[in-house]
N, C-alpha and C. Protein backbone atom coordinates (compact mmCIF):
# COMPACT_ATOMS: atom_id res chain seq x y z
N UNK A 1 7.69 -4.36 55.00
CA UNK A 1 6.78 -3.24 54.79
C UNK A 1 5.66 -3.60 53.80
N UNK A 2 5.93 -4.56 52.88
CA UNK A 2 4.98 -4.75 52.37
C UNK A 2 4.31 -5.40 52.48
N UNK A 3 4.43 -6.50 53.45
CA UNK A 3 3.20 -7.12 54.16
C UNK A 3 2.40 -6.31 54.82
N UNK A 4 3.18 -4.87 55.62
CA UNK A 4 1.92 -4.39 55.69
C UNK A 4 1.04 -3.99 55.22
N UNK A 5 1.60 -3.61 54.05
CA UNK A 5 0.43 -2.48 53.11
C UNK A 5 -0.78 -3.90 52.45
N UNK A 6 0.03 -4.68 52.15
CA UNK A 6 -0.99 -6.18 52.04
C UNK A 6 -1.93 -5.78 52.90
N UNK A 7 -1.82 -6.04 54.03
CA UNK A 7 -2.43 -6.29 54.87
C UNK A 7 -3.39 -5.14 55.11
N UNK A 8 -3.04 -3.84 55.06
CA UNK A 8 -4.20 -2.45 54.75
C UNK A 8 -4.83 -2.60 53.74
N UNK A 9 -4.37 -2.67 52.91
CA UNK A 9 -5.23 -3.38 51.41
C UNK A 9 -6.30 -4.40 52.14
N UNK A 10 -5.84 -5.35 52.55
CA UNK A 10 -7.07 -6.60 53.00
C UNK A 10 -8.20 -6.49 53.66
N UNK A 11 -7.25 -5.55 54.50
CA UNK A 11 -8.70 -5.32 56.02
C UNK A 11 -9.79 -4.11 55.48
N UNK A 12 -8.83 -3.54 54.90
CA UNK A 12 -9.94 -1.61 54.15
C UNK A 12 -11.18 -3.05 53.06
N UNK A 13 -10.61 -3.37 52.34
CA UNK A 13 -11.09 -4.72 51.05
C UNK A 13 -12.30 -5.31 52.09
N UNK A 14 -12.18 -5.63 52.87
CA UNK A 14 -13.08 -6.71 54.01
C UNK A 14 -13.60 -6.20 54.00
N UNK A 15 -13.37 -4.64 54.97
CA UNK A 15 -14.29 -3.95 55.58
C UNK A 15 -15.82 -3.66 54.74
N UNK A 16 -14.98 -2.90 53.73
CA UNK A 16 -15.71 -2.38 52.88
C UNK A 16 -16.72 -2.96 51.55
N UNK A 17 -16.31 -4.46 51.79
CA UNK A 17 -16.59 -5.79 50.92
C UNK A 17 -18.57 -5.93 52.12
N UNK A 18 -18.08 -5.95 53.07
CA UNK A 18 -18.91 -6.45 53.94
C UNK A 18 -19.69 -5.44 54.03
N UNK A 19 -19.51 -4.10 54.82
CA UNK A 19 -20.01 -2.99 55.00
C UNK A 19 -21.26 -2.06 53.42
N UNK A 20 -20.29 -2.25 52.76
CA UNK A 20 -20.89 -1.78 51.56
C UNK A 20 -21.70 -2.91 50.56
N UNK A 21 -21.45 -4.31 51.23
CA UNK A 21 -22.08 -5.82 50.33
C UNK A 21 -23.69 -5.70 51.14
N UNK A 22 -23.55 -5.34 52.04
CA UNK A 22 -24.50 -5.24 52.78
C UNK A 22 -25.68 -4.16 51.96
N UNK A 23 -25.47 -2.69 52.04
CA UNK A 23 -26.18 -2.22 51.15
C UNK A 23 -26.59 -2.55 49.63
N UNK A 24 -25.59 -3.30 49.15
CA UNK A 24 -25.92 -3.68 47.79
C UNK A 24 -27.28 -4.65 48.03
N UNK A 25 -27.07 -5.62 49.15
CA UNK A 25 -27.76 -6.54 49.33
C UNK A 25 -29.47 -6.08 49.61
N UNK A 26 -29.78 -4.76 49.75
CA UNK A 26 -30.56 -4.39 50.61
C UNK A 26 -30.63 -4.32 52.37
N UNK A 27 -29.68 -4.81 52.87
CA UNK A 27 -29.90 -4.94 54.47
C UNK A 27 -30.58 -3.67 55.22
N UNK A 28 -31.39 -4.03 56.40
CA UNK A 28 -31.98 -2.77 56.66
C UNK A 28 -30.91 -1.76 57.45
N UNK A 29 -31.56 -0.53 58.19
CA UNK A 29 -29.97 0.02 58.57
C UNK A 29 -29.83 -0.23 59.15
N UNK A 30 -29.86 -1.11 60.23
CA UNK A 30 -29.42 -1.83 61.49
C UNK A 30 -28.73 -2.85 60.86
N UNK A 31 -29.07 -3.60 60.19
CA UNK A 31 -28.20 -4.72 59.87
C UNK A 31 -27.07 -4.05 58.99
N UNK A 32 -26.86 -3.19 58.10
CA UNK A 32 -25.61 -2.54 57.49
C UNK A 32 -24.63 -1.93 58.46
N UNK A 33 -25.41 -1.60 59.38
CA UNK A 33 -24.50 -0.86 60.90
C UNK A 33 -23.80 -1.84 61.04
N UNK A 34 -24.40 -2.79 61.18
CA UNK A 34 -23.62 -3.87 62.04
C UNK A 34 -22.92 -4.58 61.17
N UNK A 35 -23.30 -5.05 59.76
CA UNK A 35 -22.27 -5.51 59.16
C UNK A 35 -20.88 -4.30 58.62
N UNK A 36 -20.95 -3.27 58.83
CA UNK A 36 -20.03 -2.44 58.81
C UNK A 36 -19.19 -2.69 60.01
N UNK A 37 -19.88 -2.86 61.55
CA UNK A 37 -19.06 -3.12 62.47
C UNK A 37 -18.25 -3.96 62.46
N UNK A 38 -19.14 -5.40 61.93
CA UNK A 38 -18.68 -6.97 62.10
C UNK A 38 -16.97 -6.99 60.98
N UNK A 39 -17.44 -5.69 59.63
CA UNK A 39 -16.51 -5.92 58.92
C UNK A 39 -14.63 -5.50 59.44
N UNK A 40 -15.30 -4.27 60.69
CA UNK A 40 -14.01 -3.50 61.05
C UNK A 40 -13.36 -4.64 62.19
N UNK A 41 -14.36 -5.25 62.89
CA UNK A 41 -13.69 -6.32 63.45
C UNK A 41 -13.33 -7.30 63.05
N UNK A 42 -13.66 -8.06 62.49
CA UNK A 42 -12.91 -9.11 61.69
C UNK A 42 -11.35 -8.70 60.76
N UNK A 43 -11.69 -7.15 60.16
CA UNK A 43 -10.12 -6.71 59.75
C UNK A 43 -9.46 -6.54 60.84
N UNK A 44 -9.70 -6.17 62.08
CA UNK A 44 -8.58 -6.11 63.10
C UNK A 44 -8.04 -7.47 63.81
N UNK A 45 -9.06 -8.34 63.46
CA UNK A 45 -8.62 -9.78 64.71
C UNK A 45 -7.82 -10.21 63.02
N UNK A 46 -7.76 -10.07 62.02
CA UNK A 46 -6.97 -10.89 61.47
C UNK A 46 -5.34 -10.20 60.58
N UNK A 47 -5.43 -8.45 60.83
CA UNK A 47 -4.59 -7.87 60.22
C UNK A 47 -4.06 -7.18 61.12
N UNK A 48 -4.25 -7.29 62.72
CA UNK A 48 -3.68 -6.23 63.25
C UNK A 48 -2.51 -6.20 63.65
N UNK A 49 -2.31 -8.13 63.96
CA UNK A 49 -1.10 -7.83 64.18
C UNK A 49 0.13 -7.74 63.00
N UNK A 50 -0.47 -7.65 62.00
CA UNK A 50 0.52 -7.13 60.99
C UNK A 50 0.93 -6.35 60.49
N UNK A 51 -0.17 -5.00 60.32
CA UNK A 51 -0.15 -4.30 60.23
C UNK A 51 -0.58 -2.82 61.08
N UNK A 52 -1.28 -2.83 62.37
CA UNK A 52 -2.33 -2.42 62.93
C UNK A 52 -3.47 -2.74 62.70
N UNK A 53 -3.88 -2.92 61.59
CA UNK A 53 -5.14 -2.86 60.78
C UNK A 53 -5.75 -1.46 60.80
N UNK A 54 -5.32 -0.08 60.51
CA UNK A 54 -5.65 1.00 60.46
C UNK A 54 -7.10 1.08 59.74
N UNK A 55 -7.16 0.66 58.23
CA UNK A 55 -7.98 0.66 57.34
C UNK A 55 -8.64 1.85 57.58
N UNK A 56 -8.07 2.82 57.46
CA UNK A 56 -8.32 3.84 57.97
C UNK A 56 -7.44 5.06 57.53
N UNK A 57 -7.27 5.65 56.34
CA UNK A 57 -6.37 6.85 56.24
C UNK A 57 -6.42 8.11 57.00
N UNK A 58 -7.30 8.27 57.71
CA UNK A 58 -7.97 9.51 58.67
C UNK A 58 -6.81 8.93 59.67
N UNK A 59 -7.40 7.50 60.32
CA UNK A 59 -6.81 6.90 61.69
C UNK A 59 -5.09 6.66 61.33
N UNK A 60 -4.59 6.32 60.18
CA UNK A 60 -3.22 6.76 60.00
C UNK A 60 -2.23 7.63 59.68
N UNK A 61 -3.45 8.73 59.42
CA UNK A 61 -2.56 10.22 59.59
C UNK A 61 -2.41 10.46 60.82
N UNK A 62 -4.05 10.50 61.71
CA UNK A 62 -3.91 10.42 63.03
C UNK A 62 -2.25 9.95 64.01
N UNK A 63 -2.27 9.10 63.44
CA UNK A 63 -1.38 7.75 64.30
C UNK A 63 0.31 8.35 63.91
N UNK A 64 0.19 8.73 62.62
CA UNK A 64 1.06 9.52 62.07
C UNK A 64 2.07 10.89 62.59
N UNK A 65 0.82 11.77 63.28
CA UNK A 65 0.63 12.71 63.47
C UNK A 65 1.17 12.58 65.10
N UNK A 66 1.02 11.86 65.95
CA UNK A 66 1.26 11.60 67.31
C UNK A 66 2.51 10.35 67.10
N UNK A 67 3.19 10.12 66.71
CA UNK A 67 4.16 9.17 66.27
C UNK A 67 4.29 7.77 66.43
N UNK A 68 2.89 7.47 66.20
CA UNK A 68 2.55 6.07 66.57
C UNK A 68 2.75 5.28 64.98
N UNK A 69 3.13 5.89 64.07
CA UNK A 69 3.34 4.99 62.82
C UNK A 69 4.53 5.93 62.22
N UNK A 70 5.22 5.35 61.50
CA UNK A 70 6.46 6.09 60.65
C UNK A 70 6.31 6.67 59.88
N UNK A 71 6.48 7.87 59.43
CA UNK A 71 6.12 8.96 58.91
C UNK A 71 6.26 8.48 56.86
N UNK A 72 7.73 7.48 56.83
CA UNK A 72 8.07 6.69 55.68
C UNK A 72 7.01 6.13 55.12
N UNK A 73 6.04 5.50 56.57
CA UNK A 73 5.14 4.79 55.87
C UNK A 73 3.68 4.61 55.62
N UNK A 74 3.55 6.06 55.91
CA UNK A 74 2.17 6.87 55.65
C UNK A 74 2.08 6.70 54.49
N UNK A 75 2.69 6.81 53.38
CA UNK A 75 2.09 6.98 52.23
C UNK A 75 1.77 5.51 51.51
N UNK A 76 2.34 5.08 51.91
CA UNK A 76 1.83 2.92 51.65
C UNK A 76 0.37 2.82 51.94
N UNK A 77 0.79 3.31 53.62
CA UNK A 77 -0.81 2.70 53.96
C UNK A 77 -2.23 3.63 53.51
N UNK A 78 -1.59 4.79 53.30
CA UNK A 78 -2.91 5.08 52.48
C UNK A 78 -3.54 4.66 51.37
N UNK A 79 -2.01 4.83 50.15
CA UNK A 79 -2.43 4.01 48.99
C UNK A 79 -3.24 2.67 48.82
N UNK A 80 -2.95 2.03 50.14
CA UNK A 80 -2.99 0.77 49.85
C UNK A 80 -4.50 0.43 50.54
N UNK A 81 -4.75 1.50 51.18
CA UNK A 81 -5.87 1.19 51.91
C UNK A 81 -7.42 2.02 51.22
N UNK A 82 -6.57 2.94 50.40
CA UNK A 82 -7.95 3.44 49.28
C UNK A 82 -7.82 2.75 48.21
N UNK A 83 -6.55 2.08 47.88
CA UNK A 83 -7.25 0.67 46.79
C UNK A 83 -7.81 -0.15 47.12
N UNK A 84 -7.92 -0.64 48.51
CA UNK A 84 -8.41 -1.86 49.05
C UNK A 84 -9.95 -1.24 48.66
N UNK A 85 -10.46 -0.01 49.18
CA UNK A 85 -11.73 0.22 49.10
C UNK A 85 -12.57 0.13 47.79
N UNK A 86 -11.45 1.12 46.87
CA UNK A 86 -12.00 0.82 45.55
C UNK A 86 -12.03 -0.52 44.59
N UNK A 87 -11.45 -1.64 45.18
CA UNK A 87 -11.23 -2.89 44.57
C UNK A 87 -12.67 -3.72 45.00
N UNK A 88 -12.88 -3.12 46.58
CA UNK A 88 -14.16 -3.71 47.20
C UNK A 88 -15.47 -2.95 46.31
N UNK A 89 -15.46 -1.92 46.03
CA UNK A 89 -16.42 -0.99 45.34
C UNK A 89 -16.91 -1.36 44.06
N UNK A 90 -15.73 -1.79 43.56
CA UNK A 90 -15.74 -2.52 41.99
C UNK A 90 -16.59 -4.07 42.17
N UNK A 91 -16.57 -4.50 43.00
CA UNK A 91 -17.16 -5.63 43.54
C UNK A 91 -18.94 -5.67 43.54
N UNK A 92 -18.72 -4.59 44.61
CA UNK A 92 -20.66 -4.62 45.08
C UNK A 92 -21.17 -3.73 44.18
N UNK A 93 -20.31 -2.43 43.88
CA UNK A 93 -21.05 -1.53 43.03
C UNK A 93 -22.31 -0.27 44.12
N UNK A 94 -21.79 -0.05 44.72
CA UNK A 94 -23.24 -0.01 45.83
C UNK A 94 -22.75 0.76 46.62
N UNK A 95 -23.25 1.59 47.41
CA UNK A 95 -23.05 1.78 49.06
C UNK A 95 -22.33 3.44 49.17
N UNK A 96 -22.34 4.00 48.02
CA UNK A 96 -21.76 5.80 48.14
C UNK A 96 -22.43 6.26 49.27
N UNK A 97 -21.25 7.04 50.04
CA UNK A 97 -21.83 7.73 50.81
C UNK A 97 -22.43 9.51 50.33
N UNK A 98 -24.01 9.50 50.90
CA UNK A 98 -24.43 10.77 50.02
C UNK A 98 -24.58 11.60 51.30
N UNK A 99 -24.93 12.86 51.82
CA UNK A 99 -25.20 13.78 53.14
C UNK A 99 -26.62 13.60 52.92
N UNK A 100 -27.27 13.51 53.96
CA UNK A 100 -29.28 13.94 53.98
C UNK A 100 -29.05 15.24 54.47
N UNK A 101 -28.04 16.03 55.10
CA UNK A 101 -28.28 16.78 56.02
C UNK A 101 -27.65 18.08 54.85
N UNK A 102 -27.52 19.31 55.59
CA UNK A 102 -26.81 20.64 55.42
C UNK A 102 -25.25 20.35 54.68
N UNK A 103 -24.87 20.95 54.04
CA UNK A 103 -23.82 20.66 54.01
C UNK A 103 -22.20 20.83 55.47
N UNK A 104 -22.85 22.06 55.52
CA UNK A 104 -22.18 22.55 57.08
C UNK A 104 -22.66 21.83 58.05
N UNK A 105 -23.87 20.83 58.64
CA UNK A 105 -24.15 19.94 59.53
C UNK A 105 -23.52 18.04 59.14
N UNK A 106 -23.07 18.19 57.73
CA UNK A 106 -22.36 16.99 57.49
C UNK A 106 -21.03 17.36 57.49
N UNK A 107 -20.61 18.13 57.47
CA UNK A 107 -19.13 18.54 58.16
C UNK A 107 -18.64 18.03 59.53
N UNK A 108 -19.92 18.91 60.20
CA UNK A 108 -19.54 18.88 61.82
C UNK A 108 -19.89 17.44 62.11
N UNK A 109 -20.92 16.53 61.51
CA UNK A 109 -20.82 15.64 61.66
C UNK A 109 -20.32 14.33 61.86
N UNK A 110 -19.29 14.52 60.36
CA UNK A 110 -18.24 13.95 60.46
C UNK A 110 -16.96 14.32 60.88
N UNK A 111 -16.90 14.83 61.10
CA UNK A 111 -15.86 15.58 62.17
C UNK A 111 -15.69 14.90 63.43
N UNK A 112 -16.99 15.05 64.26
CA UNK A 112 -17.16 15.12 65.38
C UNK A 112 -17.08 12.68 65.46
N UNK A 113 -17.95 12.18 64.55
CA UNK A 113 -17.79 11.10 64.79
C UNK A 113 -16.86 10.53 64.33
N UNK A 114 -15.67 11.52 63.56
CA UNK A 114 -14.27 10.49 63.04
C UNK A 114 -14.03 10.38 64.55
N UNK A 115 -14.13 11.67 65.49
CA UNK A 115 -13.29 12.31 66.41
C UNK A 115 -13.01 11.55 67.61
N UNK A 116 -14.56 10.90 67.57
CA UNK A 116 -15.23 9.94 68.77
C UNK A 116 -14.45 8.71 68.71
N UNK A 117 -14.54 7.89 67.61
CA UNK A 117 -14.03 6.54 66.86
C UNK A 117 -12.53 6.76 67.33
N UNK A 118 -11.69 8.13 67.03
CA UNK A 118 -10.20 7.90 67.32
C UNK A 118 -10.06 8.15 68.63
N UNK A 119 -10.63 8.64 69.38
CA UNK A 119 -10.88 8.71 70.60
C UNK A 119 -10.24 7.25 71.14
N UNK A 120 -11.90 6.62 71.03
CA UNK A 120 -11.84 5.37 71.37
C UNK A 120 -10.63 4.18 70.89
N UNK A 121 -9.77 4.58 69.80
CA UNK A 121 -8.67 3.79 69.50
C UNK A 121 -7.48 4.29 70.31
N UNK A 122 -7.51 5.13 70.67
CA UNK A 122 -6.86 6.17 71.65
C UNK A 122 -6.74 5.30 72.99
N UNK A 123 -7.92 5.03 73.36
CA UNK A 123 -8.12 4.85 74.51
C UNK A 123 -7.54 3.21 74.77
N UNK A 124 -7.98 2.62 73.95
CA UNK A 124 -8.17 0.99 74.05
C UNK A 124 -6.72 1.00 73.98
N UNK A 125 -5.76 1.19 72.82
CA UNK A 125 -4.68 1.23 72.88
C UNK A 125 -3.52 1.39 74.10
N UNK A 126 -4.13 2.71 74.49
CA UNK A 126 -3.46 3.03 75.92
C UNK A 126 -3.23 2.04 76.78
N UNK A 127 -4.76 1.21 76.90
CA UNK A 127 -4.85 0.71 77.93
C UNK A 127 -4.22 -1.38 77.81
N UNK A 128 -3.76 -1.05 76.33
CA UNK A 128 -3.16 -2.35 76.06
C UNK A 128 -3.94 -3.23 76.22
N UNK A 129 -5.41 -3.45 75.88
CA UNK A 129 -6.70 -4.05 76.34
C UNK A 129 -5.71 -5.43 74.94
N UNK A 130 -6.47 -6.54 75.17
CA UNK A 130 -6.28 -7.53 73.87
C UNK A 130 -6.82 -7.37 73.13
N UNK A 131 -6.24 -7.89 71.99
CA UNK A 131 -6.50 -8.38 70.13
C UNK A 131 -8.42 -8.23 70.51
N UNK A 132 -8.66 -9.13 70.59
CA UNK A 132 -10.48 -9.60 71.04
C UNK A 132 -10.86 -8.25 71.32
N UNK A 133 -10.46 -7.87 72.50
CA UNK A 133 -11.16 -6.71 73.39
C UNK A 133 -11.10 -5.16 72.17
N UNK A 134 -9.83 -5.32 71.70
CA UNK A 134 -9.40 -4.31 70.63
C UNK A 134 -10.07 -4.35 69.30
N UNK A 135 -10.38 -5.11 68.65
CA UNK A 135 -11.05 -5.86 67.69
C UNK A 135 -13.41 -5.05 68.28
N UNK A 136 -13.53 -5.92 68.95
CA UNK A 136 -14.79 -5.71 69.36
C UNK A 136 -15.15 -4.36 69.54
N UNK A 137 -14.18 -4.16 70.32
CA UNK A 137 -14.31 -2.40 71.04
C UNK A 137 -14.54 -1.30 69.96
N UNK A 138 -13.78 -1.20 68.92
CA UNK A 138 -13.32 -0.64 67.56
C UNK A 138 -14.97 -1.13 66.46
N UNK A 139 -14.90 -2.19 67.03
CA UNK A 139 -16.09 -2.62 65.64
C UNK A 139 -17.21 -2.14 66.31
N UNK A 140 -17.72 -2.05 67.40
CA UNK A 140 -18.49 -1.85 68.31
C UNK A 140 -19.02 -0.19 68.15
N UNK A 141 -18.23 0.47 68.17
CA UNK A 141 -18.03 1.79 67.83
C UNK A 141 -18.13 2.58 67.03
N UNK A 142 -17.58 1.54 65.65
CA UNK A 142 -18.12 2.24 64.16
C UNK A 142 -19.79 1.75 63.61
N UNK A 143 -19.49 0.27 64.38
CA UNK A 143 -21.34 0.23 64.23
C UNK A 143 -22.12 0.96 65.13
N UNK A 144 -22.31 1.30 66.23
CA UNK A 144 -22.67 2.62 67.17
C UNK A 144 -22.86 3.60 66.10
N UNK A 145 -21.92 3.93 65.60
CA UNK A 145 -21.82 5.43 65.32
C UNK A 145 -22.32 5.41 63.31
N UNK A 146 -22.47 4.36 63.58
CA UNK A 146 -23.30 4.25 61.93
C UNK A 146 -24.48 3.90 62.37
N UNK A 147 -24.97 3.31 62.98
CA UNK A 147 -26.08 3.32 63.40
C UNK A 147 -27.04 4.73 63.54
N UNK A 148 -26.31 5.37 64.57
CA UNK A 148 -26.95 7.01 64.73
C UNK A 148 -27.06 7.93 63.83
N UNK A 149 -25.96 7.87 62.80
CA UNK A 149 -25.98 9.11 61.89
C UNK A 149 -25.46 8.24 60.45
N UNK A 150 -25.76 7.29 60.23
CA UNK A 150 -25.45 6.73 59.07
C UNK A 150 -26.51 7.44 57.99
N UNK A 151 -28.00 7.42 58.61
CA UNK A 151 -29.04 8.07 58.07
C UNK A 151 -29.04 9.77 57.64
N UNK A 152 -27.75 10.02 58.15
CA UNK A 152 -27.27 11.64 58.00
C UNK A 152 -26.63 12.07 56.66
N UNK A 153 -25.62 11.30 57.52
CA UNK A 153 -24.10 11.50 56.20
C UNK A 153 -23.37 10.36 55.84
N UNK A 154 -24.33 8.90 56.31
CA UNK A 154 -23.66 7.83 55.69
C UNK A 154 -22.59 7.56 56.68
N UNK A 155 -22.05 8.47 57.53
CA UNK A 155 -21.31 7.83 58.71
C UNK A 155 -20.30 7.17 57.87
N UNK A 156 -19.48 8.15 57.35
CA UNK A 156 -17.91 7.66 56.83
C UNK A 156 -17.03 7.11 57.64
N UNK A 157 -16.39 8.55 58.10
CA UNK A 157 -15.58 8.51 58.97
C UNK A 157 -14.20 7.80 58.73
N UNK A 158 -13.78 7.77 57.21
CA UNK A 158 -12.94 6.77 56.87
C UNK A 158 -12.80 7.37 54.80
N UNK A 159 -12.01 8.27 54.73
CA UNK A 159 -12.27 8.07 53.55
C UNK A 159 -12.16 7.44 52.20
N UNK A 160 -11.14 5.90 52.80
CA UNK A 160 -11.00 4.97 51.95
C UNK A 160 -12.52 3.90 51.92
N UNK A 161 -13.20 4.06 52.73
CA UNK A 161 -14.65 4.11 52.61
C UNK A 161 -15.45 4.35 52.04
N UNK A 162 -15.30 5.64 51.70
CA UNK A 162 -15.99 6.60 50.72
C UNK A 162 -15.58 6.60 49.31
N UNK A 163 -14.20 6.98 48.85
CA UNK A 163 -13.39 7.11 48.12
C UNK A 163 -14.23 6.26 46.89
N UNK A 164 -13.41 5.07 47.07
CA UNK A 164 -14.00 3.87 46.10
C UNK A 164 -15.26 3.87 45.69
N UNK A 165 -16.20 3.72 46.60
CA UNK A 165 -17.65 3.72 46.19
C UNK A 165 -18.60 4.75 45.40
N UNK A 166 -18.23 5.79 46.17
CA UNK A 166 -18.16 7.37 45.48
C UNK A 166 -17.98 6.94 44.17
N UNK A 167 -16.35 7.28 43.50
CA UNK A 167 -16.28 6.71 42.60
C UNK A 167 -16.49 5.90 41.42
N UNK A 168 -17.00 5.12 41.85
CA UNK A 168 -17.57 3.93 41.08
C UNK A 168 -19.48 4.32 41.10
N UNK A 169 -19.57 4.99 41.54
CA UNK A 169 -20.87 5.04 41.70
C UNK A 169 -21.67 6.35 41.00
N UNK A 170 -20.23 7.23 40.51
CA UNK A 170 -20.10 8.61 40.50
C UNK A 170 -21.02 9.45 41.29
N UNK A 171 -20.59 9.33 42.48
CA UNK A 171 -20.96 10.18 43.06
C UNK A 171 -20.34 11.41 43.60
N UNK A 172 -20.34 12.46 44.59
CA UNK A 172 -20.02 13.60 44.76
C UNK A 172 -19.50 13.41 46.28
N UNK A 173 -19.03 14.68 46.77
CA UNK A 173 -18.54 15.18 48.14
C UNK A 173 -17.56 14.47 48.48
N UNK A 174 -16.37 13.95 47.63
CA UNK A 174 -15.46 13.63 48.56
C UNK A 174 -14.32 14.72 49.20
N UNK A 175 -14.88 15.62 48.71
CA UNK A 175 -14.01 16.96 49.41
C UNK A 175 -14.82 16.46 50.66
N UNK A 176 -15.42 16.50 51.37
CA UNK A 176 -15.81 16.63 52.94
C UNK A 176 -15.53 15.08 53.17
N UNK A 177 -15.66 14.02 52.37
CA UNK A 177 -15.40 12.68 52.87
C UNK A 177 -14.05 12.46 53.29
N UNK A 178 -13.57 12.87 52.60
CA UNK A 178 -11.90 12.75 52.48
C UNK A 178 -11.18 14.00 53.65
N UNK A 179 -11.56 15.02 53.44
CA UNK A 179 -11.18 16.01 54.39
C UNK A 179 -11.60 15.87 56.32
N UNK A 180 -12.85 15.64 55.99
CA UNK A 180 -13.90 15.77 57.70
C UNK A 180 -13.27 14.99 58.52
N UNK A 181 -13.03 13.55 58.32
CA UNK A 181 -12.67 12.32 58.66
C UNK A 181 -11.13 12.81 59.21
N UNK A 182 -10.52 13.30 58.57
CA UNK A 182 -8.93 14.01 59.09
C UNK A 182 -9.05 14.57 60.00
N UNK A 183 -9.29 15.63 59.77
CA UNK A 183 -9.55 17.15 60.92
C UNK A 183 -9.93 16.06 62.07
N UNK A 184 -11.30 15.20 62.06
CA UNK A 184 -11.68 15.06 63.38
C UNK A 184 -10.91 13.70 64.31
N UNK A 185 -9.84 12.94 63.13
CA UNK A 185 -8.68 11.68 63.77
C UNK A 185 -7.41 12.52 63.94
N UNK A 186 -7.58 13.96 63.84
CA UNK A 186 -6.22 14.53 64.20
C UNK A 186 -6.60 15.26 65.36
N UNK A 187 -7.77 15.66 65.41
CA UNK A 187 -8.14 16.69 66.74
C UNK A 187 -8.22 15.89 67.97
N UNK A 188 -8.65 14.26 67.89
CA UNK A 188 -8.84 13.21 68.89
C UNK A 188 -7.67 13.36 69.30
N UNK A 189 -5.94 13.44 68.81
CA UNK A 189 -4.96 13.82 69.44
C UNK A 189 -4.65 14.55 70.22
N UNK A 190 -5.23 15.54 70.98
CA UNK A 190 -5.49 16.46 71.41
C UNK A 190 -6.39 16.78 72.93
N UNK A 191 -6.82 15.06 72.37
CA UNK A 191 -7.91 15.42 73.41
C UNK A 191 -7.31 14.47 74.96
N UNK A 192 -7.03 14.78 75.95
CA UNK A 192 -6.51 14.25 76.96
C UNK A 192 -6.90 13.17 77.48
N UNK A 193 -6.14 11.67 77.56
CA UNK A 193 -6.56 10.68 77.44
C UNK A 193 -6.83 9.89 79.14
N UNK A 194 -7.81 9.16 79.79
CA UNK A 194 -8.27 8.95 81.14
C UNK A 194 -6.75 8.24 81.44
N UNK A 195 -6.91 8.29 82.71
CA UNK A 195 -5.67 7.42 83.29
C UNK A 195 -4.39 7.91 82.78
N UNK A 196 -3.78 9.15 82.96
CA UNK A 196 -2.65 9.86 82.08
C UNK A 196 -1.36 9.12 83.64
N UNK A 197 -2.26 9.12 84.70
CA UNK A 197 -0.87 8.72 85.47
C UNK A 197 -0.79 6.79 85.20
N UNK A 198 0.65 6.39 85.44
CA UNK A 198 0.60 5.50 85.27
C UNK A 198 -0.35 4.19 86.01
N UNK A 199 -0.45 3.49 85.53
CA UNK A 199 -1.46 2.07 85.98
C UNK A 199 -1.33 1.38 87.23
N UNK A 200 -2.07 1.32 88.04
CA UNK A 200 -1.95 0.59 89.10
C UNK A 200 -1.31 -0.71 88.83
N UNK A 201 -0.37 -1.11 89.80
CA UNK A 201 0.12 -2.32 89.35
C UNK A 201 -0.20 -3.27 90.19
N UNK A 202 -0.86 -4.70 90.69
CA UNK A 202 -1.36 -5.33 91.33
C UNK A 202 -0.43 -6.56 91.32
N UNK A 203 0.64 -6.61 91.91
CA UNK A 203 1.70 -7.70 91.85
C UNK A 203 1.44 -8.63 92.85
N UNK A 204 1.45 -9.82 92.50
CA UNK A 204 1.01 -10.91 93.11
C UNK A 204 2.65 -11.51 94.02
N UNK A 205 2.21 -11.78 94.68
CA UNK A 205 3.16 -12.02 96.01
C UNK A 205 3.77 -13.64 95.81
């Protein structure tokens, strides 16, 4: 068990090393999108199979919540995955997520794009796609979706993301960072997943 939480520690640490090194660095927002993406993939091709690579306390309540992780060991991987962030935070110093928008339009915001992101882990999973395909797909997605509304609300969606940097940065709103990101990786449970009958099977003769 405690390799896994290592291992949530590492990948949240990466992510957020990369994702948030990036803003310190100045990168423009296309290039922070993407090094946010590049960071969620690289934590999955090298922690997943140890841990999942959740890096994600939203995505492991989620996972939690539908009984895809042990209920024992929810509370590891959170801990371990909002220290990873704040250890990365202490690092760059940089990268709080602030709202441009309403406060009630950075709600729904993040809501709606935790919602999308677990969706899509939802999906890939199902479909037992590979490490690579799982990895890309996932990184692919959070850079997508930072891309579009990063300019909003910073495009959390993760509040060991937020948490740390916030923090260190003293900044504000982690009531909606920490909260939004839940609501919308628990409601993705919910949402009825393609291909519910089983898989065509194509057996070779």
């Amino acid at each position: 068990m405690w390799n896994r939480y290592f291992a949530e520690f590492s990948g949240t640490f990466l992510m957020v090393l990369l994702g948030c090194g990036s803003v310190a660095l100045g990168f423009s927002h296309i290039a922070v999108s993407a090094m946010f993406g590049i960071g969620v993939f690289c934590a999955i091709m090298i922690f997943q199979p140890i841990s999942g690579a959740h890096i994600n306390p939203a995505v492991s309540i989620a996972f939690a919540a539908k009984g895809d992780l042990e209920q024992n060991a929810l509370p590891g991987y959170i801990i371990a995955q909002c220290l990873g962030g704040w250890a990365a935070a202490m690092i760059v110093v940089s990268g709080a997520t602030i709202p441009a928008v309403s406060l009630g339009s950075s709600w729904a915001i993040e809501i709606s794009i935790t919602l999308l992101l677990m969706f899509s882990i939802h999906v890939l999973v199902r479909r037992e796609v590979g490490l690579f395909s799982l990895a890309l797909g996932v990184g692919t997605m959070v850079g997508i979706l930072a891309f579009f509304f990063g300019e909003l609300t910073g495009a959390s969606m993760n509040p060991a993301r937020t948490l740390g940097p916030n923090i260190v940065s003293g900044e504000g709103d982690l009531i909606l960072y920490i909260v939004a990101p839940v609501i919308g990786a628990v409601l993705a449970n919910f949402i009825p997943e393609p291909l519910d009958e089983e898989p065509l099977r194509h057996d070779q003769d």
